[in-house]
PDB file of N, CA and C in Angstrom:
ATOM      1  N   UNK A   1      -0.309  -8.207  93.816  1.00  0.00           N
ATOM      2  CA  UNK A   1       0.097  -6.899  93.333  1.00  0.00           C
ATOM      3  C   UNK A   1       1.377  -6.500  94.049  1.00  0.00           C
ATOM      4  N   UNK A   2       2.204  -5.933  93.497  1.00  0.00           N
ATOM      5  CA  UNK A   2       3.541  -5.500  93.819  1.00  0.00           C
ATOM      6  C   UNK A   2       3.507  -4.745  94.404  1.00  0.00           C
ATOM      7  N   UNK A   3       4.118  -3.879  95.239  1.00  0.00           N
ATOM      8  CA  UNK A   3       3.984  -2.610  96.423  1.00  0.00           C
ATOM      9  C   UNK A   3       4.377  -1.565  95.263  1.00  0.00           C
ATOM     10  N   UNK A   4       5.193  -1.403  94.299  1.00  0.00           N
ATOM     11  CA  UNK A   4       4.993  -0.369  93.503  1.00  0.00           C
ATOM     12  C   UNK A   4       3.818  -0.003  92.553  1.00  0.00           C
ATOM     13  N   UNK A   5       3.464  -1.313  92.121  1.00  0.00           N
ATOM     14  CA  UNK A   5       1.883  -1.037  91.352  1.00  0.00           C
ATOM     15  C   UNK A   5       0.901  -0.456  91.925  1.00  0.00           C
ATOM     16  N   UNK A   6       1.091  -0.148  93.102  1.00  0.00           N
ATOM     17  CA  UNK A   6      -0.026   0.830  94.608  1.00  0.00           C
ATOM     18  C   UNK A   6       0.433   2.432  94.015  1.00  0.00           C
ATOM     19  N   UNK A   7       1.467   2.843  93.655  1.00  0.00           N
ATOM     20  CA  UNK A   7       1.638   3.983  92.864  1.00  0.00           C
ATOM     21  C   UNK A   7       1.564   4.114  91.665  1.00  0.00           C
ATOM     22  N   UNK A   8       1.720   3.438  90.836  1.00  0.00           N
ATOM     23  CA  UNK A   8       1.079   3.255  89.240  1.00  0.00           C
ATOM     24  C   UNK A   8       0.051   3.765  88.940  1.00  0.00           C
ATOM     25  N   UNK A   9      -0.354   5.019  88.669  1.00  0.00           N
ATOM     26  CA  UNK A   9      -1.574   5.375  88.297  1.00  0.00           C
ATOM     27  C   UNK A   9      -2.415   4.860  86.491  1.00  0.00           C
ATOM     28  N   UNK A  10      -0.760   4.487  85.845  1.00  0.00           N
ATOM     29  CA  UNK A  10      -1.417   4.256  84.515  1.00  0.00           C
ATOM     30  C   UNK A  10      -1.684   2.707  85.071  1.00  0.00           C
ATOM     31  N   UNK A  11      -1.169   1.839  85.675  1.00  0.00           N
ATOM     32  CA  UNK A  11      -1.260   0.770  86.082  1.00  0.00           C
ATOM     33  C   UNK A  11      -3.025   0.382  86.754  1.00  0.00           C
ATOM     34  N   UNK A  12      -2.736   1.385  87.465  1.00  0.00           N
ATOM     35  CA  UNK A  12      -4.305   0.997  88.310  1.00  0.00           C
ATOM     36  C   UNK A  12      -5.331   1.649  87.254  1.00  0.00           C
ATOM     37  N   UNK A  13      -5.415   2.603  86.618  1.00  0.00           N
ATOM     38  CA  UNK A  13      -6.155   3.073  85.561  1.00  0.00           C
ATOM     39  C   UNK A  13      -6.551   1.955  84.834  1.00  0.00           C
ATOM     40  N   UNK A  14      -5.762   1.198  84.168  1.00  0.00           N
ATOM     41  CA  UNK A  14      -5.921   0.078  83.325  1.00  0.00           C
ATOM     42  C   UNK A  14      -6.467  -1.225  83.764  1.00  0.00           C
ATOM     43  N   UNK A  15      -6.327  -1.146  85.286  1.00  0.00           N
ATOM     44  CA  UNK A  15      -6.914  -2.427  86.580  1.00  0.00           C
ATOM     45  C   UNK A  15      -8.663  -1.570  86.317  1.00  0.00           C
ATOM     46  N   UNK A  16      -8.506  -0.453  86.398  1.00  0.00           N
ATOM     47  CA  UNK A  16     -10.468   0.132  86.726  1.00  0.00           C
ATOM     48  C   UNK A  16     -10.820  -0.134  85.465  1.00  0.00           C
ATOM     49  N   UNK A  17     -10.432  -0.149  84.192  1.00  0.00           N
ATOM     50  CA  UNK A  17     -10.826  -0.479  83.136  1.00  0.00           C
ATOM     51  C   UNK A  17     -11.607  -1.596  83.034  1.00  0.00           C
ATOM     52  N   UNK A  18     -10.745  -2.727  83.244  1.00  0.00           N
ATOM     53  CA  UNK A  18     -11.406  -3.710  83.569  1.00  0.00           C
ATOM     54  C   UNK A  18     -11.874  -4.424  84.427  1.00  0.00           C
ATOM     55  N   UNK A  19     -11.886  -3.518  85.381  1.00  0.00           N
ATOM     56  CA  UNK A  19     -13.479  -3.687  86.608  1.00  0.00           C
ATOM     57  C   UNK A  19     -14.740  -3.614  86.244  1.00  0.00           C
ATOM     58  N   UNK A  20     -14.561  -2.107  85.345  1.00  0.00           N
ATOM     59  CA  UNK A  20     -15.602  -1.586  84.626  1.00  0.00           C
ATOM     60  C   UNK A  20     -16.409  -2.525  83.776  1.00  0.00           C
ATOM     61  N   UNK A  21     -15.810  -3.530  83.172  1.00  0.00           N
ATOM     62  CA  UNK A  21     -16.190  -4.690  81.384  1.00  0.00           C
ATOM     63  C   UNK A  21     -16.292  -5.209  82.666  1.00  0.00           C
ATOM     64  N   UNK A  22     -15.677  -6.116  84.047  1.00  0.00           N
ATOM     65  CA  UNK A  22     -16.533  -6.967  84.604  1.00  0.00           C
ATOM     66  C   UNK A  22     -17.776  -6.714  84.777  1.00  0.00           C
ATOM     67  N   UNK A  23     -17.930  -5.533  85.749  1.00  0.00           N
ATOM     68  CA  UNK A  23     -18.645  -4.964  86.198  1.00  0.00           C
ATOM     69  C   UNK A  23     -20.357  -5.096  84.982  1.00  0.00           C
ATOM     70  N   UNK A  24     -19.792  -4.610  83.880  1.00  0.00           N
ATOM     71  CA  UNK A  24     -20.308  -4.568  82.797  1.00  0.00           C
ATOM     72  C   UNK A  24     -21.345  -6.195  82.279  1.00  0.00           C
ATOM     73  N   UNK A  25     -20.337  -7.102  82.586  1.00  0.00           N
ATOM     74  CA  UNK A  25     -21.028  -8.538  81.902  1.00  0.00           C
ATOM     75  C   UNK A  25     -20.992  -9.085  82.941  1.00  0.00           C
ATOM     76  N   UNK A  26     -21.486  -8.835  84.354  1.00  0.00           N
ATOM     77  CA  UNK A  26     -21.546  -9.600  85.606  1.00  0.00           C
ATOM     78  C   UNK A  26     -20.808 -10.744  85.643  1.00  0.00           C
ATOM     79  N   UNK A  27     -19.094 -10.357  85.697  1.00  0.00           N
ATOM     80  CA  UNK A  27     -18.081 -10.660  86.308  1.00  0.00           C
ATOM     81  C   UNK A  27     -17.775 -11.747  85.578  1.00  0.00           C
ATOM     82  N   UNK A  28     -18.509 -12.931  86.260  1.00  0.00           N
ATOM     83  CA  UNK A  28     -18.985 -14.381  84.937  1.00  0.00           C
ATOM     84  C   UNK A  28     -18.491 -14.450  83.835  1.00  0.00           C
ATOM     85  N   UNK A  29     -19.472 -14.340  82.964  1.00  0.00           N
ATOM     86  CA  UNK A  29     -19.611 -13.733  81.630  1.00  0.00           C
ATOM     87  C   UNK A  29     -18.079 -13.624  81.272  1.00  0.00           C
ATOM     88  N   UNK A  30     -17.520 -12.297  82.081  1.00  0.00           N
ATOM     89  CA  UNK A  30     -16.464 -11.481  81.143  1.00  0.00           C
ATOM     90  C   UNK A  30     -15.508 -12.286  80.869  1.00  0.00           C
ATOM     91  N   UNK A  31     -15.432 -13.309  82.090  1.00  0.00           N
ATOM     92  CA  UNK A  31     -13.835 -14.508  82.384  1.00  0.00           C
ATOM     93  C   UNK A  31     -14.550 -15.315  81.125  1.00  0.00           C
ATOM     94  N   UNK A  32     -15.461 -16.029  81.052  1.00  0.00           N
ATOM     95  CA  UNK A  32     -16.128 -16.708  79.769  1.00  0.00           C
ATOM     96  C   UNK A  32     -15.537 -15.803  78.668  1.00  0.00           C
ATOM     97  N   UNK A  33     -16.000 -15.088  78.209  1.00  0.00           N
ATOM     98  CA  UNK A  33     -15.651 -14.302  77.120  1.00  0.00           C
ATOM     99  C   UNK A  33     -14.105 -13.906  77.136  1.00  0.00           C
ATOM    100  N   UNK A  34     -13.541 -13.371  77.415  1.00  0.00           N
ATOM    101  CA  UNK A  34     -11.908 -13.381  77.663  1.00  0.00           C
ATOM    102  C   UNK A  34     -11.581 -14.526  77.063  1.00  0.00           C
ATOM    103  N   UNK A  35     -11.773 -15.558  77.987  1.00  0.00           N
ATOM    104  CA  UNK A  35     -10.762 -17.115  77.836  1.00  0.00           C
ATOM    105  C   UNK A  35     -11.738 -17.314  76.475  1.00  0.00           C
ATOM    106  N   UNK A  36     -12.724 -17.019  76.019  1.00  0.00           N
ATOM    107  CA  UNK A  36     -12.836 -18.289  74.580  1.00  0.00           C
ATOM    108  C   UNK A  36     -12.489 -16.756  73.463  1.00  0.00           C
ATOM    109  N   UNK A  37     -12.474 -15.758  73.742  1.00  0.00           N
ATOM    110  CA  UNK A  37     -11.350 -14.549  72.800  1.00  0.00           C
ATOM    111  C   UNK A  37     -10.406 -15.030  72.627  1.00  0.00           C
ATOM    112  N   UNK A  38      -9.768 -15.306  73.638  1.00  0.00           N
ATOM    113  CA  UNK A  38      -8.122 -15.297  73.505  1.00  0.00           C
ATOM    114  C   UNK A  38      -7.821 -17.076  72.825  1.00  0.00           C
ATOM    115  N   UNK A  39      -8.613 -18.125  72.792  1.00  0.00           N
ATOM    116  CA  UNK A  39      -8.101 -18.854  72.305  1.00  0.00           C
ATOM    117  C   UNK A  39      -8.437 -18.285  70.463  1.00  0.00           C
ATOM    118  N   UNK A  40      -9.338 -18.039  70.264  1.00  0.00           N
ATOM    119  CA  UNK A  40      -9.521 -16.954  69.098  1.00  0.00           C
ATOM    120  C   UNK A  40      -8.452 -16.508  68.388  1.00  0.00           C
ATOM    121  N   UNK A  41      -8.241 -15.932  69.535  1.00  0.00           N
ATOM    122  CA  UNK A  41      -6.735 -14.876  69.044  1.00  0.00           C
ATOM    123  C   UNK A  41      -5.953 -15.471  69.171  1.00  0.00           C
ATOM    124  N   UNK A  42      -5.520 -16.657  69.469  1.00  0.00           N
ATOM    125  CA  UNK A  42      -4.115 -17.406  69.929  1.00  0.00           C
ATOM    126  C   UNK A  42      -4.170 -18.083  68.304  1.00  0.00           C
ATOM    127  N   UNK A  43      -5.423 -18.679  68.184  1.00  0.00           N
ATOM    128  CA  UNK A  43      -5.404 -19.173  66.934  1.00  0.00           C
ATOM    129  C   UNK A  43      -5.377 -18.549  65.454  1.00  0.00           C
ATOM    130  N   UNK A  44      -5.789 -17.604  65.426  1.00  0.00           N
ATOM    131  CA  UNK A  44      -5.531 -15.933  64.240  1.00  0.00           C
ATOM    132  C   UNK A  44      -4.336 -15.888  64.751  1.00  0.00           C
ATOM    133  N   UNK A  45      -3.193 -15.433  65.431  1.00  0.00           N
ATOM    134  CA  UNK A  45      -2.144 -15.362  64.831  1.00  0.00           C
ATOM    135  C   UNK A  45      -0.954 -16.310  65.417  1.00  0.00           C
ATOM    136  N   UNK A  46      -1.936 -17.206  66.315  1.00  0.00           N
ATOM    137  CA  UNK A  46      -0.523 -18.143  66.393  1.00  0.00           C
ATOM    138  C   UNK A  46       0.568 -17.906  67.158  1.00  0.00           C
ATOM    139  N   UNK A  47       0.149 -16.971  67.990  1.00  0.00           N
ATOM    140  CA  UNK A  47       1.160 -16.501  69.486  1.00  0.00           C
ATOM    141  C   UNK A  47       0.236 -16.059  70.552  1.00  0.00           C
ATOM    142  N   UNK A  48       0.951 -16.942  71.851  1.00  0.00           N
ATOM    143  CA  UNK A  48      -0.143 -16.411  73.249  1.00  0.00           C
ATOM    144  C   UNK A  48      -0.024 -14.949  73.068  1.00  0.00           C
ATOM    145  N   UNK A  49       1.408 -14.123  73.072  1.00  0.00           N
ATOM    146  CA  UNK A  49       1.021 -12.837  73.456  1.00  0.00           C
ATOM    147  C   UNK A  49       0.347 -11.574  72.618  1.00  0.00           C
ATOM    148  N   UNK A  50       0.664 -12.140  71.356  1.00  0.00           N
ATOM    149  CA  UNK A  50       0.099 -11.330  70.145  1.00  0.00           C
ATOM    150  C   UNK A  50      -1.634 -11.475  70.446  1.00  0.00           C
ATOM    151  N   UNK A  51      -2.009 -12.685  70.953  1.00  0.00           N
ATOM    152  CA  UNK A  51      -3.355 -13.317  71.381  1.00  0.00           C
ATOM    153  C   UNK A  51      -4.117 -12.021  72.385  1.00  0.00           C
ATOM    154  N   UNK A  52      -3.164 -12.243  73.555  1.00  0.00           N
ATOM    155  CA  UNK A  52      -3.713 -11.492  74.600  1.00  0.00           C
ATOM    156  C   UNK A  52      -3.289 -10.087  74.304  1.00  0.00           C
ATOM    157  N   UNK A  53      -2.950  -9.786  73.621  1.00  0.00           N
ATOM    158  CA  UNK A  53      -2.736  -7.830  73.230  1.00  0.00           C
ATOM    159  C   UNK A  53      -4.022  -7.719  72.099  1.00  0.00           C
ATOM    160  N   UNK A  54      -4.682  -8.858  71.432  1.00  0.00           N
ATOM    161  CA  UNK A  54      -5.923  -8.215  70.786  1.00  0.00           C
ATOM    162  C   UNK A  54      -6.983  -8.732  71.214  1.00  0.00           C
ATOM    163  N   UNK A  55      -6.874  -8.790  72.320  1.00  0.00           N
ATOM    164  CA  UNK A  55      -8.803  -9.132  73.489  1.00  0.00           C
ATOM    165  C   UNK A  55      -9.264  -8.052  73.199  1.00  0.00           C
ATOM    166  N   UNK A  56     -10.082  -8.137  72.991  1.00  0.00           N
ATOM    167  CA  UNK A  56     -11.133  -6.275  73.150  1.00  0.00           C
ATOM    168  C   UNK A  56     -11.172  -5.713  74.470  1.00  0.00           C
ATOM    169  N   UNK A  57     -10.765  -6.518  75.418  1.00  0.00           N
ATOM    170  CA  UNK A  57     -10.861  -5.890  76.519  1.00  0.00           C
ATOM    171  C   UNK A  57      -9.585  -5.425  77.279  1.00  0.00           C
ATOM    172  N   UNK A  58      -8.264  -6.109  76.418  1.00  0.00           N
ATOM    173  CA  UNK A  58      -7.025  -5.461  76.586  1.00  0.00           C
ATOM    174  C   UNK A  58      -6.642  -4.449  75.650  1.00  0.00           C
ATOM    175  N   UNK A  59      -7.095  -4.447  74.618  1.00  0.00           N
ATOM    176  CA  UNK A  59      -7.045  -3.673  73.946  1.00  0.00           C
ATOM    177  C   UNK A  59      -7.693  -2.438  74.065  1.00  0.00           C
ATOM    178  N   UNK A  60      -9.031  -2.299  74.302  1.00  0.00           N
ATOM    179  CA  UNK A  60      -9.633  -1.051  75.761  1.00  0.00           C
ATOM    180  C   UNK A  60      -8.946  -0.422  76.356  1.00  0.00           C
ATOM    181  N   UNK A  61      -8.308  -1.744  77.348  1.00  0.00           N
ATOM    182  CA  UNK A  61      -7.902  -1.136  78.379  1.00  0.00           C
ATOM    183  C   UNK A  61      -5.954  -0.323  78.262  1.00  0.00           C
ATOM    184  N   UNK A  62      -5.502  -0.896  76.987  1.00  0.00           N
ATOM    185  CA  UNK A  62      -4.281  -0.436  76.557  1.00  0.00           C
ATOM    186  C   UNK A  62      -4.363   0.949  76.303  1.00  0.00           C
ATOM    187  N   UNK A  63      -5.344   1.085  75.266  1.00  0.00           N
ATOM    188  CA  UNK A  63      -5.146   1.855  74.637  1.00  0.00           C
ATOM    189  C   UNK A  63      -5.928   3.496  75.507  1.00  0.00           C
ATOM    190  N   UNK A  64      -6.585   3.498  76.683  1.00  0.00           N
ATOM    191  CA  UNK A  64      -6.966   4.392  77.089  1.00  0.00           C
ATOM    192  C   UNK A  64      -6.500   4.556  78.691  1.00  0.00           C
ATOM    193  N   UNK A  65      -5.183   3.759  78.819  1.00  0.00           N
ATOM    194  CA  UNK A  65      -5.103   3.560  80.262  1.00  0.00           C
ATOM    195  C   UNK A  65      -4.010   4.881  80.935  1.00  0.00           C
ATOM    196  N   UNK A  66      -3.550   5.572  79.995  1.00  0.00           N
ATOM    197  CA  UNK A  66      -2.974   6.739  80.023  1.00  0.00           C
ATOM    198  C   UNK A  66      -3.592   7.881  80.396  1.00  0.00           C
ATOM    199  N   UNK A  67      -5.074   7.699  80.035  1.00  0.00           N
ATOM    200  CA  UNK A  67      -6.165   8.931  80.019  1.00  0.00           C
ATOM    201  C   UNK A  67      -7.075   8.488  81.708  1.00  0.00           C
ATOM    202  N   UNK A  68      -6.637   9.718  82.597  1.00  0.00           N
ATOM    203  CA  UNK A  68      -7.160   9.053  83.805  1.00  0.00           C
ATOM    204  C   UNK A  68      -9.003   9.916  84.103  1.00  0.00           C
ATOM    205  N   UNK A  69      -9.484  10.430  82.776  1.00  0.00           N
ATOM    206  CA  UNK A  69     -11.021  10.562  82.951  1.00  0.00           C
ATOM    207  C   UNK A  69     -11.507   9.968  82.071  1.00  0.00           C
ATOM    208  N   UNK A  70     -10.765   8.754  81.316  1.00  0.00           N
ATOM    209  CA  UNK A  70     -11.535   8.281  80.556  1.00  0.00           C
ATOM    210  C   UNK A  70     -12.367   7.292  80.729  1.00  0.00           C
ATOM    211  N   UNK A  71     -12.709   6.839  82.372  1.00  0.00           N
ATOM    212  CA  UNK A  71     -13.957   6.119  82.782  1.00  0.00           C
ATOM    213  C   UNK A  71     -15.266   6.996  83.383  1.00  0.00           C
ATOM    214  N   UNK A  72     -14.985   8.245  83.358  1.00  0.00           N
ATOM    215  CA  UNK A  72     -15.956   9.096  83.509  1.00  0.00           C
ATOM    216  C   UNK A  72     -16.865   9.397  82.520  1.00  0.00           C
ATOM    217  N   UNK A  73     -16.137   9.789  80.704  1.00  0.00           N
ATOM    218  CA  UNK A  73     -16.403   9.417  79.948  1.00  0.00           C
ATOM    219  C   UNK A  73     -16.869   8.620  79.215  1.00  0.00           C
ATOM    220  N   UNK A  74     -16.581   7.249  79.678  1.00  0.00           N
ATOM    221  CA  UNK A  74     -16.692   6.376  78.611  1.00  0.00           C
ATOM    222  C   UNK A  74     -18.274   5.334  78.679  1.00  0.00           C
ATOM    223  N   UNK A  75     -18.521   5.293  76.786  1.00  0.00           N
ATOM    224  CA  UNK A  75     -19.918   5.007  76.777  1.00  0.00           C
ATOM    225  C   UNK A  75     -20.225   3.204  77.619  1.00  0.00           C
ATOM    226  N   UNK A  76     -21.448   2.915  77.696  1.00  0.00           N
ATOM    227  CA  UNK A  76     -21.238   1.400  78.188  1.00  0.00           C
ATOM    228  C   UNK A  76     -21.377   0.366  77.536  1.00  0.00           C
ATOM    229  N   UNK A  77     -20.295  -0.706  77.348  1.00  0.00           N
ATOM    230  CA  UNK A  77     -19.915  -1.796  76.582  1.00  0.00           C
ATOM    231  C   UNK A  77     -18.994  -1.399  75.226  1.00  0.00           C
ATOM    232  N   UNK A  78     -18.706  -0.140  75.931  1.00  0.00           N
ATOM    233  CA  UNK A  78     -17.373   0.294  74.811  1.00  0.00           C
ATOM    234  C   UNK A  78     -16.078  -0.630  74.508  1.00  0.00           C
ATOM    235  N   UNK A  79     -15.969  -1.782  75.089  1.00  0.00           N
ATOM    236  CA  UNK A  79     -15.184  -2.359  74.514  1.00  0.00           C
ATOM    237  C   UNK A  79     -15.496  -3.404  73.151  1.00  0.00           C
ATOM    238  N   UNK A  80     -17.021  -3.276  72.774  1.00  0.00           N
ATOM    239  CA  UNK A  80     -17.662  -4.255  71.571  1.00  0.00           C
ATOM    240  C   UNK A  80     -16.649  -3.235  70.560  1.00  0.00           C
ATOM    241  N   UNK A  81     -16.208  -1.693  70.722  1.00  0.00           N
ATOM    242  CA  UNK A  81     -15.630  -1.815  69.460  1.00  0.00           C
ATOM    243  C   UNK A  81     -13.930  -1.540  69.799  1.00  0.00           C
ATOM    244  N   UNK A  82     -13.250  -2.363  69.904  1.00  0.00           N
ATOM    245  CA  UNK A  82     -12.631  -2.682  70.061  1.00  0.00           C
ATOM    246  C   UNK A  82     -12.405  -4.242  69.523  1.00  0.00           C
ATOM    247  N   UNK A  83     -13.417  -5.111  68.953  1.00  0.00           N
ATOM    248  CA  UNK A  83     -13.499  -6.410  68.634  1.00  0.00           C
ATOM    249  C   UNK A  83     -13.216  -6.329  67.522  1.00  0.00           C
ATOM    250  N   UNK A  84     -13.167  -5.343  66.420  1.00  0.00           N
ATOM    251  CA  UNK A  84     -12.601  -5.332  64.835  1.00  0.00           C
ATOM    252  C   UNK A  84     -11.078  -5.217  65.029  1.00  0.00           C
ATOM    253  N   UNK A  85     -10.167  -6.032  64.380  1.00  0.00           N
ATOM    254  CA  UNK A  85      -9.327  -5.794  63.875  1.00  0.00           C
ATOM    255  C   UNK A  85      -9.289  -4.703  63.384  1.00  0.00           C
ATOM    256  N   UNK A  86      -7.998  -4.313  63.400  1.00  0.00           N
ATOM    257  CA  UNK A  86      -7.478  -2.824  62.769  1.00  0.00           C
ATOM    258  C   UNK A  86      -6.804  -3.724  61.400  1.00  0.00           C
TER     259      UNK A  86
END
């Protein structure tokens, strides 16, 4: 981690996100699931990064990493919807 990412609050927001989904599928699991998503997604559209911007669990964590009570809030295994395509 970079010495400025220690002040990043949307940065570290988006790091607790996905503590949380570890946390969630006992740690294990989540790296399993990630890596066989993303070859998923590498293969639907045929680019690593287009790949890794639609994980359900980057995509989670994108899209709510601005909002800093939204792990206080948020229900558990909320990233299953996040797995539909838009």
């Amino acid at each position: 981690m970079r010495k400025e990412d220690k002040k990043d609050t949307v940065f570290l927001n988006h790091e607790k996100i996905h503590i949380r989904q570890q946390l969630e599928l006992v740690v294990l699991p989540f790296f399993v699931w990630y890596g066989i998503e993303f070859l998923i997604r590498w293969r639907q559209y045929g680019n690593r990064h287009m790949a890794y911007r639609h994980i359900c669990f980057e995509r989670e964590a994108y899209a709510n990493e601005v909002n800093p009570d939204y792990l206080s809030k948020r229900p558990f295994w909320h990233f299953i919807k996040y797995l539909k395509n838009k």
